[in-house]
PDB file of N, CA and C in Angstrom:
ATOM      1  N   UNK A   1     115.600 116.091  82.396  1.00  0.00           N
ATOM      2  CA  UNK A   1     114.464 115.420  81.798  1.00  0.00           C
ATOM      3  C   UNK A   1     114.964 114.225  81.005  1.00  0.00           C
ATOM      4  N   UNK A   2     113.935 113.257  80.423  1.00  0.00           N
ATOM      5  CA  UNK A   2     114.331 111.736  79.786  1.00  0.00           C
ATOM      6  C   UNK A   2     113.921 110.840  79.991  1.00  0.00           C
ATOM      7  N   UNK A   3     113.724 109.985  79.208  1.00  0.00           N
ATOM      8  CA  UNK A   3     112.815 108.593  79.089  1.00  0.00           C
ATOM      9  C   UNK A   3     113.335 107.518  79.398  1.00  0.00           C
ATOM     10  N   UNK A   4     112.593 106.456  80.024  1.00  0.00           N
ATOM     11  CA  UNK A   4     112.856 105.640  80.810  1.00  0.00           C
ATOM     12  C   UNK A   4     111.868 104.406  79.750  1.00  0.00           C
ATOM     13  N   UNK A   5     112.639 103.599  79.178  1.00  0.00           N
ATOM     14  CA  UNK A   5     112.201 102.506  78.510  1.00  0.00           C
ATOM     15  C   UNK A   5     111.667 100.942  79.186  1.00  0.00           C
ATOM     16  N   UNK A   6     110.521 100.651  79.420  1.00  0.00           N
ATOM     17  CA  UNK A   6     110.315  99.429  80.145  1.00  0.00           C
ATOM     18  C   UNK A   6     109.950  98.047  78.790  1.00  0.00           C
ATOM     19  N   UNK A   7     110.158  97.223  79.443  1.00  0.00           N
ATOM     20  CA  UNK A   7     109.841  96.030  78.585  1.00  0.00           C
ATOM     21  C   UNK A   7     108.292  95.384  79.075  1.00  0.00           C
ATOM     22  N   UNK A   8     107.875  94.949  77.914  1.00  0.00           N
ATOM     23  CA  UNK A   8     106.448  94.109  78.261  1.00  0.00           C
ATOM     24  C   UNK A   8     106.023  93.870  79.526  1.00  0.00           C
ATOM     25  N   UNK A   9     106.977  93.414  80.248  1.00  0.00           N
ATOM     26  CA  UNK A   9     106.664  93.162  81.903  1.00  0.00           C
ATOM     27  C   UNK A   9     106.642  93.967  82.208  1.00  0.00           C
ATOM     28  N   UNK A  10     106.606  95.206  82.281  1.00  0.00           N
ATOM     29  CA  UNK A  10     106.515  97.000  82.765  1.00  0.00           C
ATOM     30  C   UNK A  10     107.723  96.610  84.190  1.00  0.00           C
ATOM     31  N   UNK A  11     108.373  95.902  83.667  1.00  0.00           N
ATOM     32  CA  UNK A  11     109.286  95.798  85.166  1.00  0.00           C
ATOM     33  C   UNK A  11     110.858  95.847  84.641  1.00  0.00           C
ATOM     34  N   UNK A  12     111.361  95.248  83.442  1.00  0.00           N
ATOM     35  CA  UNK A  12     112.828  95.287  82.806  1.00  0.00           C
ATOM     36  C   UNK A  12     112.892  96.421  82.140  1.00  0.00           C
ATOM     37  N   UNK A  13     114.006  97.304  82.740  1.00  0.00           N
ATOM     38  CA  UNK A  13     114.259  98.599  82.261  1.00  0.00           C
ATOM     39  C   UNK A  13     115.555  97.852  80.705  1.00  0.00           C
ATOM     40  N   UNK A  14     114.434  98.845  79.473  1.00  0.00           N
ATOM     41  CA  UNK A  14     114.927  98.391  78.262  1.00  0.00           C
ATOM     42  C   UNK A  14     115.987  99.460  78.087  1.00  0.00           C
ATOM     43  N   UNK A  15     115.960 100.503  78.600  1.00  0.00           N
ATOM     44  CA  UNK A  15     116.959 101.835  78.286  1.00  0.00           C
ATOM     45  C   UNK A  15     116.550 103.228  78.638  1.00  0.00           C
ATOM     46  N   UNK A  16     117.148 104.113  79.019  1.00  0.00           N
ATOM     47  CA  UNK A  16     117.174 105.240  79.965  1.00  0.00           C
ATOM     48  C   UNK A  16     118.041 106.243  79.122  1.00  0.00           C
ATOM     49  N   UNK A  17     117.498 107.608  78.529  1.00  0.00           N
ATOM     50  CA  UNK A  17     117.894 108.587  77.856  1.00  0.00           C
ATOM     51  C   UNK A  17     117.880 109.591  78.435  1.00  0.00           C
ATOM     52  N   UNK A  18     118.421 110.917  79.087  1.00  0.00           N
ATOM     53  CA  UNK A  18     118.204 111.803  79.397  1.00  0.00           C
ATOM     54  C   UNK A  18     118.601 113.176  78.406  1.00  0.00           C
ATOM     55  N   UNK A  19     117.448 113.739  78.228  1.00  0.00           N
ATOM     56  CA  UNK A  19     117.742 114.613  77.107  1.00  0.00           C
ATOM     57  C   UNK A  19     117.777 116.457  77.721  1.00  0.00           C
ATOM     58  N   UNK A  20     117.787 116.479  78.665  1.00  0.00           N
ATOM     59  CA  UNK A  20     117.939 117.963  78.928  1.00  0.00           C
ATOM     60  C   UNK A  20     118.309 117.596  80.999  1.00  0.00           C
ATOM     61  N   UNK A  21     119.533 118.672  81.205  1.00  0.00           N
ATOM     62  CA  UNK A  21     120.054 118.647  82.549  1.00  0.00           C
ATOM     63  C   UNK A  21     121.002 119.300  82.842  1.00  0.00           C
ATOM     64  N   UNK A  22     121.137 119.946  83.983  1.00  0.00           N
ATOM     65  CA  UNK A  22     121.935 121.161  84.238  1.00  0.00           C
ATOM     66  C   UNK A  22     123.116 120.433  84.867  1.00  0.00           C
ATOM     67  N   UNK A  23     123.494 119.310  84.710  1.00  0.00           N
ATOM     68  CA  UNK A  23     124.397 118.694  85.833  1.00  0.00           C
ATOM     69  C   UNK A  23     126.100 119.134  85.097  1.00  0.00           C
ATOM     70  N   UNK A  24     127.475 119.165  86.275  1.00  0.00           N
ATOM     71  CA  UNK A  24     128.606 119.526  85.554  1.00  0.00           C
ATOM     72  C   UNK A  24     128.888 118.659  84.780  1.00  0.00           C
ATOM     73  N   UNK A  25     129.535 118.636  83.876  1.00  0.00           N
ATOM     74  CA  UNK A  25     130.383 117.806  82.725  1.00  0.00           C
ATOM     75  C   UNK A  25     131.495 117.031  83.552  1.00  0.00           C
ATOM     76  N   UNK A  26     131.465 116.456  83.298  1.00  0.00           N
ATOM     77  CA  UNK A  26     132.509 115.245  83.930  1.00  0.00           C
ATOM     78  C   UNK A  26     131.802 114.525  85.295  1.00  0.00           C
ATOM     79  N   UNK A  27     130.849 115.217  85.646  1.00  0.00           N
ATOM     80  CA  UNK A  27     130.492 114.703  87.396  1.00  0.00           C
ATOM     81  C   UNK A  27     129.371 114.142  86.987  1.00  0.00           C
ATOM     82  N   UNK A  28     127.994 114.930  87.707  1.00  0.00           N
ATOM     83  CA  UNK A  28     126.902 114.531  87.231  1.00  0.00           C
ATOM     84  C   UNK A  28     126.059 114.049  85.908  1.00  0.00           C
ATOM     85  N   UNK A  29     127.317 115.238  84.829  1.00  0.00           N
ATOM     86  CA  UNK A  29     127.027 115.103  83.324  1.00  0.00           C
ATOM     87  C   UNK A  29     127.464 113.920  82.920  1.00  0.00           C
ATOM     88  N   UNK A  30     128.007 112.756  83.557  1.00  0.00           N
ATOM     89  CA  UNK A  30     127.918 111.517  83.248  1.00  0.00           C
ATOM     90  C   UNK A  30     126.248 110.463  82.892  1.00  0.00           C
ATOM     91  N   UNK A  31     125.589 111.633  83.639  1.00  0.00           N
ATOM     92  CA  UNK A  31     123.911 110.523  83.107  1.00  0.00           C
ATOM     93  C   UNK A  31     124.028 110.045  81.438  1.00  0.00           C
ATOM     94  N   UNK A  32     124.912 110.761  81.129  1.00  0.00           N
ATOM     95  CA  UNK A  32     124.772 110.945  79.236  1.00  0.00           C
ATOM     96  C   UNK A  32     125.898 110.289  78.649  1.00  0.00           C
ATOM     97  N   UNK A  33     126.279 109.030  79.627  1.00  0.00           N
ATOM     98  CA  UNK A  33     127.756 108.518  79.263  1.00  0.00           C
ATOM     99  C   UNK A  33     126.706 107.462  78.434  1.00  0.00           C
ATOM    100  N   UNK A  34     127.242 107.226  77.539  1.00  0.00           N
ATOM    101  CA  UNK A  34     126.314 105.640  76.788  1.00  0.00           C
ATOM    102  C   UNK A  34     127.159 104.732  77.549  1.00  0.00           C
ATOM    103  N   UNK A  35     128.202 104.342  78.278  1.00  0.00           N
ATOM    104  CA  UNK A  35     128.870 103.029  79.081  1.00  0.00           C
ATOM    105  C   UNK A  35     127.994 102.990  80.600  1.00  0.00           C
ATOM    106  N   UNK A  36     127.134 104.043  81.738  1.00  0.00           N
ATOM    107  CA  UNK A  36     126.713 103.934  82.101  1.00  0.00           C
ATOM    108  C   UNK A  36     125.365 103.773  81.841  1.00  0.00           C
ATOM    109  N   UNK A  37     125.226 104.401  80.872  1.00  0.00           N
ATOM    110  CA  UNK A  37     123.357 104.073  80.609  1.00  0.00           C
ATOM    111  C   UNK A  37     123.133 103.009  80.150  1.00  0.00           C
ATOM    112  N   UNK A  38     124.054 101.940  79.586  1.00  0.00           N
ATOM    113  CA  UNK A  38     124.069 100.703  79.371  1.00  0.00           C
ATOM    114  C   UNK A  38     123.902  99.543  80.259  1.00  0.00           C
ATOM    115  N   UNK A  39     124.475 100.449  81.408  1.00  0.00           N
ATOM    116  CA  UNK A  39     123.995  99.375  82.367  1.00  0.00           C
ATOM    117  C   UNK A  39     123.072  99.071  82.724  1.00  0.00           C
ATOM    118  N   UNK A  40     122.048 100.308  83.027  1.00  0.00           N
ATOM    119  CA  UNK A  40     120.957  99.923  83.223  1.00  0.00           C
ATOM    120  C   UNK A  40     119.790  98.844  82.413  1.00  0.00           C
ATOM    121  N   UNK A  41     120.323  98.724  80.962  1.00  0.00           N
ATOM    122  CA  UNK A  41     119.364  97.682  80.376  1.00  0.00           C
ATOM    123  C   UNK A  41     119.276  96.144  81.007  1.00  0.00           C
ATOM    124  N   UNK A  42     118.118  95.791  81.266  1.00  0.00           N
ATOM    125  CA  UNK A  42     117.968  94.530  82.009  1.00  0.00           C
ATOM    126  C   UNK A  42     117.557  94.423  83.487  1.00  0.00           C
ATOM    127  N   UNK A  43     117.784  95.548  84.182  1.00  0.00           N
ATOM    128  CA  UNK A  43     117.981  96.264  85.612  1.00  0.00           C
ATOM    129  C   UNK A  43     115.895  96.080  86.220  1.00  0.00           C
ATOM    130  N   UNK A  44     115.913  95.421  87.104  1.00  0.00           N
ATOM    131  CA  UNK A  44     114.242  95.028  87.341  1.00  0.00           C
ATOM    132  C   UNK A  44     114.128  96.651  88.029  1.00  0.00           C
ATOM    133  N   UNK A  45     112.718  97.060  88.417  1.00  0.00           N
ATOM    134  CA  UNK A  45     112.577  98.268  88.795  1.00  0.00           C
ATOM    135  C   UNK A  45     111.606  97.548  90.079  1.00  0.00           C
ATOM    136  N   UNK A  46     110.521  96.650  90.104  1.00  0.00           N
ATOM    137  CA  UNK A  46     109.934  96.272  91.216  1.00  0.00           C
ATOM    138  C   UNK A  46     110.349  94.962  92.076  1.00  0.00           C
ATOM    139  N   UNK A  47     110.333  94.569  93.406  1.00  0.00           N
ATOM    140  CA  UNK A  47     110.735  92.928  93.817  1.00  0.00           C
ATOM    141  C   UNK A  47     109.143  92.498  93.381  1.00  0.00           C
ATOM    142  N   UNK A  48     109.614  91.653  93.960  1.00  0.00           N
ATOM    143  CA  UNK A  48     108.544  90.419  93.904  1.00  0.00           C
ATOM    144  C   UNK A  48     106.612  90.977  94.876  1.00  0.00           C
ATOM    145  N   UNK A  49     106.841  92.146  95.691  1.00  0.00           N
ATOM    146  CA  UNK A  49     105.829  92.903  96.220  1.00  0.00           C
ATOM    147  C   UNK A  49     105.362  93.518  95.362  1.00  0.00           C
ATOM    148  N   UNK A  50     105.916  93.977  94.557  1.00  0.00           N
ATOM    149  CA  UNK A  50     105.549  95.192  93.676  1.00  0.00           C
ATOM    150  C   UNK A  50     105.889  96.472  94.218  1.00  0.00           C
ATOM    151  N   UNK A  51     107.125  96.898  95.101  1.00  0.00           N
ATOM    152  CA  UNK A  51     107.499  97.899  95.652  1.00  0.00           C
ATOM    153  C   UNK A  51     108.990  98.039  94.580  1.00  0.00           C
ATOM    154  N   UNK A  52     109.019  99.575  94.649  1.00  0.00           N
ATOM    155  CA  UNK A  52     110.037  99.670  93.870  1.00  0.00           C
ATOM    156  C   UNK A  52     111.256  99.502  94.596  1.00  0.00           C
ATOM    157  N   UNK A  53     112.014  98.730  93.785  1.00  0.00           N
ATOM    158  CA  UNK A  53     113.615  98.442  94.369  1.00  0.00           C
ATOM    159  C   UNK A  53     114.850  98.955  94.110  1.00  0.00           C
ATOM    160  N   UNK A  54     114.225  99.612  92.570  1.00  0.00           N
ATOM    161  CA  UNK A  54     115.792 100.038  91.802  1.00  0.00           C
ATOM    162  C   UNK A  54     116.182 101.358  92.660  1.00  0.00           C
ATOM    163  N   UNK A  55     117.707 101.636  92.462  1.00  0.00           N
ATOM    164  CA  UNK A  55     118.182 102.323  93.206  1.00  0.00           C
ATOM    165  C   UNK A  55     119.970 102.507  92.772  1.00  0.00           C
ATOM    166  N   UNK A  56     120.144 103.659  92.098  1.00  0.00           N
ATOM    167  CA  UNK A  56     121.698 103.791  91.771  1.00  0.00           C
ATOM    168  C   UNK A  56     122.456 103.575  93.287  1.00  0.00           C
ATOM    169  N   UNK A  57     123.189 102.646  93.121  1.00  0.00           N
ATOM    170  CA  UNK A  57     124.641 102.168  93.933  1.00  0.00           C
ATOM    171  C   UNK A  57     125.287 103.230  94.512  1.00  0.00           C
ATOM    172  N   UNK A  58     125.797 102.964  95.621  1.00  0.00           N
ATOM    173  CA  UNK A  58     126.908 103.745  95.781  1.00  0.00           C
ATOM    174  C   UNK A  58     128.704 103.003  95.660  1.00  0.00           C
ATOM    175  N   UNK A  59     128.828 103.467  94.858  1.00  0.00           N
ATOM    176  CA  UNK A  59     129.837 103.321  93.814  1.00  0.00           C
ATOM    177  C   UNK A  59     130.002 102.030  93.003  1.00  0.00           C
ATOM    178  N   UNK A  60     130.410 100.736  93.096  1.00  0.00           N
ATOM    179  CA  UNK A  60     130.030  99.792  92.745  1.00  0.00           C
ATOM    180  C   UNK A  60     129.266  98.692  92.458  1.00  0.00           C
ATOM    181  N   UNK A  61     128.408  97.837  91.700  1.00  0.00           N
ATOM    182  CA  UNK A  61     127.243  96.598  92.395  1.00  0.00           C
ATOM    183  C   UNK A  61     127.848  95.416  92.248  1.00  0.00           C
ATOM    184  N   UNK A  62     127.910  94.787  93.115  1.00  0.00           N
ATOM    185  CA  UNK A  62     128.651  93.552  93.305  1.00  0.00           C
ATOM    186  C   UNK A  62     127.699  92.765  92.522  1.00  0.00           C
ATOM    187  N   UNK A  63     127.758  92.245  91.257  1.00  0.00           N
ATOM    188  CA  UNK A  63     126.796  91.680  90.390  1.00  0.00           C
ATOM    189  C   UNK A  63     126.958  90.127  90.801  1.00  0.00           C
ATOM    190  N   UNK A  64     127.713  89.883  92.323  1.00  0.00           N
ATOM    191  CA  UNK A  64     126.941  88.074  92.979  1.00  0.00           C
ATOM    192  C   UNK A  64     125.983  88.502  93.854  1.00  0.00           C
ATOM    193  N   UNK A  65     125.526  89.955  94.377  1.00  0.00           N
ATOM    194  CA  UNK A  65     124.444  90.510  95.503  1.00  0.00           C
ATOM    195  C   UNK A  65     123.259  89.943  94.583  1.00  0.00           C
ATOM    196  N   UNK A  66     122.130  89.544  95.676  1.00  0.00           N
ATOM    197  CA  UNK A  66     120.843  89.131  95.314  1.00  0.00           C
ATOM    198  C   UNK A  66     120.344  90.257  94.987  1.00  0.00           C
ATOM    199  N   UNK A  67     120.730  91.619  95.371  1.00  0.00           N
ATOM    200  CA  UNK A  67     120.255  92.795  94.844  1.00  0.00           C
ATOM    201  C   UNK A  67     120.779  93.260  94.292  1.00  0.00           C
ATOM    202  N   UNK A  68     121.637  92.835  92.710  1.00  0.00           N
ATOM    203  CA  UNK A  68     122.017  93.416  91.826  1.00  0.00           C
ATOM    204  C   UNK A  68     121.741  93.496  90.912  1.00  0.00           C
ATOM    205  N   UNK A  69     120.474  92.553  91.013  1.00  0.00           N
ATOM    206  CA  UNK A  69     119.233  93.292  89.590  1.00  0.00           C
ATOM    207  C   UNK A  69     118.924  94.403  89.276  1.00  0.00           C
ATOM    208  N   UNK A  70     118.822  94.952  90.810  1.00  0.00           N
ATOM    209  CA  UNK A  70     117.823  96.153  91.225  1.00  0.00           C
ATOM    210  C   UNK A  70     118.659  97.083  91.024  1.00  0.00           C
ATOM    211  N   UNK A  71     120.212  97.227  91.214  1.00  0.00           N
ATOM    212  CA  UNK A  71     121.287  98.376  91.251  1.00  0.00           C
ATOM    213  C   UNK A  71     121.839  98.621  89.734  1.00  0.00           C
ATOM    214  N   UNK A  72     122.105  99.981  89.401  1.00  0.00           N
ATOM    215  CA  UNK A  72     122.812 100.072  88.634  1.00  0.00           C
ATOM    216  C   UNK A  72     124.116 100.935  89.286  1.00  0.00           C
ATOM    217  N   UNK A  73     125.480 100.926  88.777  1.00  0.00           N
ATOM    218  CA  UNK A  73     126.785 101.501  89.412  1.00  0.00           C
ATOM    219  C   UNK A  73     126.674 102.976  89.901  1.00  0.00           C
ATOM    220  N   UNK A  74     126.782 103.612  90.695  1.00  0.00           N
ATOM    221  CA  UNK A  74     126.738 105.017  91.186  1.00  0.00           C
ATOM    222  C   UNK A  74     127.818 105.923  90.543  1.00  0.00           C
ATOM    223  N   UNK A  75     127.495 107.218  89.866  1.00  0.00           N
ATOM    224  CA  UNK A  75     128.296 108.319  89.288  1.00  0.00           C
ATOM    225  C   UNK A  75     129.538 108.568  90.188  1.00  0.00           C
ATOM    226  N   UNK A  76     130.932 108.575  90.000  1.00  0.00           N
ATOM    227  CA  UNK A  76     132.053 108.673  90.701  1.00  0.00           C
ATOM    228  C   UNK A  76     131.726 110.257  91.087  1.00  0.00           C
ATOM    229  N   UNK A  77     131.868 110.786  91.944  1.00  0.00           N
ATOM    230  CA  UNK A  77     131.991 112.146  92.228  1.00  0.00           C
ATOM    231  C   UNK A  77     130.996 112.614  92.062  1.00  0.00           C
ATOM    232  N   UNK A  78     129.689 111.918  91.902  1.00  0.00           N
ATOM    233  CA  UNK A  78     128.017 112.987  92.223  1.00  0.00           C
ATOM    234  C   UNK A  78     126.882 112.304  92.744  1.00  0.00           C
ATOM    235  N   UNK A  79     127.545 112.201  93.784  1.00  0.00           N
ATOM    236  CA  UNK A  79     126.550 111.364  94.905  1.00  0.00           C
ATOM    237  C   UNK A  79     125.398 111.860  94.851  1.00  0.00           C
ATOM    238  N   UNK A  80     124.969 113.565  94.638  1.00  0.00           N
ATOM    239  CA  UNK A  80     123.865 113.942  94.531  1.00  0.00           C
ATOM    240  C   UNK A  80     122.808 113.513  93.357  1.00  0.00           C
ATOM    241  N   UNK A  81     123.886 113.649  92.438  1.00  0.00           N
ATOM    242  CA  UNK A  81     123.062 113.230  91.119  1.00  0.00           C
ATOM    243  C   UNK A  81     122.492 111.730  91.016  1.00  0.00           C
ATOM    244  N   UNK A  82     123.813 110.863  91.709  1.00  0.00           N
ATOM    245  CA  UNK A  82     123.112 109.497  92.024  1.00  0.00           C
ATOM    246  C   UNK A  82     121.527 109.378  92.874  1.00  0.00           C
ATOM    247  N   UNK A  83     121.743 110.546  93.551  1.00  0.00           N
ATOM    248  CA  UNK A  83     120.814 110.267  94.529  1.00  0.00           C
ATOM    249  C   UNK A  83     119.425 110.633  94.001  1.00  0.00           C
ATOM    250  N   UNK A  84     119.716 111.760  93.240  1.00  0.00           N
ATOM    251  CA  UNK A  84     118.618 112.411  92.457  1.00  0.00           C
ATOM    252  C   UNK A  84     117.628 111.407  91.517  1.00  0.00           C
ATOM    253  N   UNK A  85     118.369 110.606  90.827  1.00  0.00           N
ATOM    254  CA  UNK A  85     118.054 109.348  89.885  1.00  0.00           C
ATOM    255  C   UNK A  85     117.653 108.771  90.551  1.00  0.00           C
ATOM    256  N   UNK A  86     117.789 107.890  91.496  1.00  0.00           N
ATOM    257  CA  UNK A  86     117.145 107.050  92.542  1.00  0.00           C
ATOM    258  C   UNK A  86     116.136 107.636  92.779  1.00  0.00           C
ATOM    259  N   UNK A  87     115.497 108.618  93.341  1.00  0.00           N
ATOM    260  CA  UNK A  87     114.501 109.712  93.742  1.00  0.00           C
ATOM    261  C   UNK A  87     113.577 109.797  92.512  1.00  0.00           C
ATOM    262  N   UNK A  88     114.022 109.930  91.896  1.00  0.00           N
ATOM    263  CA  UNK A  88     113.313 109.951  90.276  1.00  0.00           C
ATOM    264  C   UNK A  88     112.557 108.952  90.078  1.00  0.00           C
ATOM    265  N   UNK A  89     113.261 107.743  90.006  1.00  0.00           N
ATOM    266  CA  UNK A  89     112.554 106.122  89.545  1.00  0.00           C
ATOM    267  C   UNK A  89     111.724 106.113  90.803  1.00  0.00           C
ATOM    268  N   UNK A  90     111.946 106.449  91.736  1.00  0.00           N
ATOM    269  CA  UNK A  90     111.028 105.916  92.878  1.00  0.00           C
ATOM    270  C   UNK A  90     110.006 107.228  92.807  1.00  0.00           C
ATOM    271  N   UNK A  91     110.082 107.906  92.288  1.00  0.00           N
ATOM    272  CA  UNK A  91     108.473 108.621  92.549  1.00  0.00           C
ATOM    273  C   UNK A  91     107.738 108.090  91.274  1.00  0.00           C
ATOM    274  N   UNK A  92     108.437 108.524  90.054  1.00  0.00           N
ATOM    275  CA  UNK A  92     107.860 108.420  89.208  1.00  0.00           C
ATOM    276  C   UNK A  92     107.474 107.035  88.681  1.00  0.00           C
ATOM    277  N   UNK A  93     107.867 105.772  89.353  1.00  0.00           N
ATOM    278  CA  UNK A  93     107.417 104.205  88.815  1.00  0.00           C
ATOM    279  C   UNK A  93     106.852 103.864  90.373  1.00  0.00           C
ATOM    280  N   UNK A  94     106.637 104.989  91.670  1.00  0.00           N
ATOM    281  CA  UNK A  94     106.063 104.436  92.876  1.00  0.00           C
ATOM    282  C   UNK A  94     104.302 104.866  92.520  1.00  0.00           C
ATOM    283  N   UNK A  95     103.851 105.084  94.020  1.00  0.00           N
ATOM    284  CA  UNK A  95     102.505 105.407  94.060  1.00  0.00           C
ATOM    285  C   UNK A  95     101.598 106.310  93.722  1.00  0.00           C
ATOM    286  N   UNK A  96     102.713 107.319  93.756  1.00  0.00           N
ATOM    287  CA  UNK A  96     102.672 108.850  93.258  1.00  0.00           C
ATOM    288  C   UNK A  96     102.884 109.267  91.715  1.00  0.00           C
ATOM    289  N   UNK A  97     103.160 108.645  91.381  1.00  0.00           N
ATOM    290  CA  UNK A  97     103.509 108.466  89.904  1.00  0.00           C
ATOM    291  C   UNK A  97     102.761 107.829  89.050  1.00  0.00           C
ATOM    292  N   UNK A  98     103.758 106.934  87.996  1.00  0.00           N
ATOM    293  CA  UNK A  98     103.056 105.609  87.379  1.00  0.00           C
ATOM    294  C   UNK A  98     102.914 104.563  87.943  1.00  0.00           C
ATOM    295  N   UNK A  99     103.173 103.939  88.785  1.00  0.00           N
ATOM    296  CA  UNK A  99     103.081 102.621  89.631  1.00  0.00           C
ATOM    297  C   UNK A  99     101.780 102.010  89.933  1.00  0.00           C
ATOM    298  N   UNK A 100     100.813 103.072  89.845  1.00  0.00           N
ATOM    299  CA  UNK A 100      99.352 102.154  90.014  1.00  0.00           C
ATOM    300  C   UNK A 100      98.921 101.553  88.427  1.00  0.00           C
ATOM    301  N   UNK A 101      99.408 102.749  87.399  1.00  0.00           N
ATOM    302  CA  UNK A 101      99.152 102.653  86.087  1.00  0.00           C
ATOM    303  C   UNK A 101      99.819 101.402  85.578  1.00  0.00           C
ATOM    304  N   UNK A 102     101.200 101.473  85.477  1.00  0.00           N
ATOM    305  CA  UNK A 102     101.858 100.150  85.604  1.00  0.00           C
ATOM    306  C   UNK A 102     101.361  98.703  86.194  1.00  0.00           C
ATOM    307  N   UNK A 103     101.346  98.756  87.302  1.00  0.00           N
ATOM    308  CA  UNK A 103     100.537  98.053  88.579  1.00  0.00           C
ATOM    309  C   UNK A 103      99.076  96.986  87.702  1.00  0.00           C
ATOM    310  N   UNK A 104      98.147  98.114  86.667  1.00  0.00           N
ATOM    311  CA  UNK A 104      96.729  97.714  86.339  1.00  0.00           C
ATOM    312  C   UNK A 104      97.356  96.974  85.006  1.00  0.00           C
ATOM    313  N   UNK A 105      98.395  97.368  84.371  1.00  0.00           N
ATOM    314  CA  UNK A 105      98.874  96.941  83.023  1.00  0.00           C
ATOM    315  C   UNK A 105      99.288  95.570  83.466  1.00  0.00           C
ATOM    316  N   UNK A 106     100.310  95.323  84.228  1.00  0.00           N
ATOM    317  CA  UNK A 106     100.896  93.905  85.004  1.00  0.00           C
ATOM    318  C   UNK A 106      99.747  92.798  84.798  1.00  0.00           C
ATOM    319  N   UNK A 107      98.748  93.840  85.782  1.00  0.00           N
ATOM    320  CA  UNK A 107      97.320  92.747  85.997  1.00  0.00           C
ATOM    321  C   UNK A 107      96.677  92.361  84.966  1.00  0.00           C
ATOM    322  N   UNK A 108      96.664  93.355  83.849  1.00  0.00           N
ATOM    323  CA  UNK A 108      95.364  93.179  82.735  1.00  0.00           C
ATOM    324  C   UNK A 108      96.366  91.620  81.701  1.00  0.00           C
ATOM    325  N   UNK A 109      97.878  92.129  82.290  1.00  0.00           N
ATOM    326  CA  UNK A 109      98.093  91.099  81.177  1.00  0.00           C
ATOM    327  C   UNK A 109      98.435  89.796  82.267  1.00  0.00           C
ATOM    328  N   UNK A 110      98.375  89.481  83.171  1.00  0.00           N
ATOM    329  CA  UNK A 110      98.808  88.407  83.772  1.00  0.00           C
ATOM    330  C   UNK A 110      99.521  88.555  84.435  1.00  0.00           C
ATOM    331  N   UNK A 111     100.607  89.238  84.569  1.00  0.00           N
ATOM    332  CA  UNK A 111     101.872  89.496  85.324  1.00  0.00           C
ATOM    333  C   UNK A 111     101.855  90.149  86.356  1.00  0.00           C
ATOM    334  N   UNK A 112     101.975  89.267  87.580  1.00  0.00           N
ATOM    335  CA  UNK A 112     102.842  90.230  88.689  1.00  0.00           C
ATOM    336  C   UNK A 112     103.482  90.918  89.267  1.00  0.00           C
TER     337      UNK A 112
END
């Protein structure tokens, strides 16, 4: 479980906390590193459609990729857990989730 911080544009991820998770210590239990969760500040969550883009890396983000807004670095040794996080942002900021809610906020204030 954990909160996912957006900025005014409901699109710049301001910061990402996870406060309860069964993952091992050293592998997955990295969600709780403050040097990776740092990365994510600044990290866009929708393109320019309004489809969600973000998506943990697999292993590195080449920060000259046109899509390295959208990536944050992938957990060394828990591909699952990477994968899990990815899965996460995309339900919960897609259609099924908050994404329409988000989506009406964008609109009410101007933003695409």
């Amino acid at each position: 479980y954990g909160f996912l911080s957006l900025g005014s544009d409901f699109n710049t991820i301001q910061g990402l906390r996870f406060y309860e998770h069964a993952e091992t210590p050293g592998l997955g239990g990295e969600i709780e590193n403050p040097r990776w969760l740092a990365k994510w500040e600044g990290k866009k969550i929708y393109d320019e459609n309004g489809n969600v883009e973000f998506r943990v890396a697999r292993g590195y983000v080449d920060n000259n990729s046109p899509q390295a807004e959208y990536k944050v670095d992938g957990l060394s040794g828990a591909t699952l857990t990477s994968k899990g996080v990815s899965n996460m942002i995309s339900f919960w900021l897609g259609e099924d989730g908050f994404g329409p809610y988000l989506q009406s906020m964008r609109s009410e204030q101007g933003i695409n």
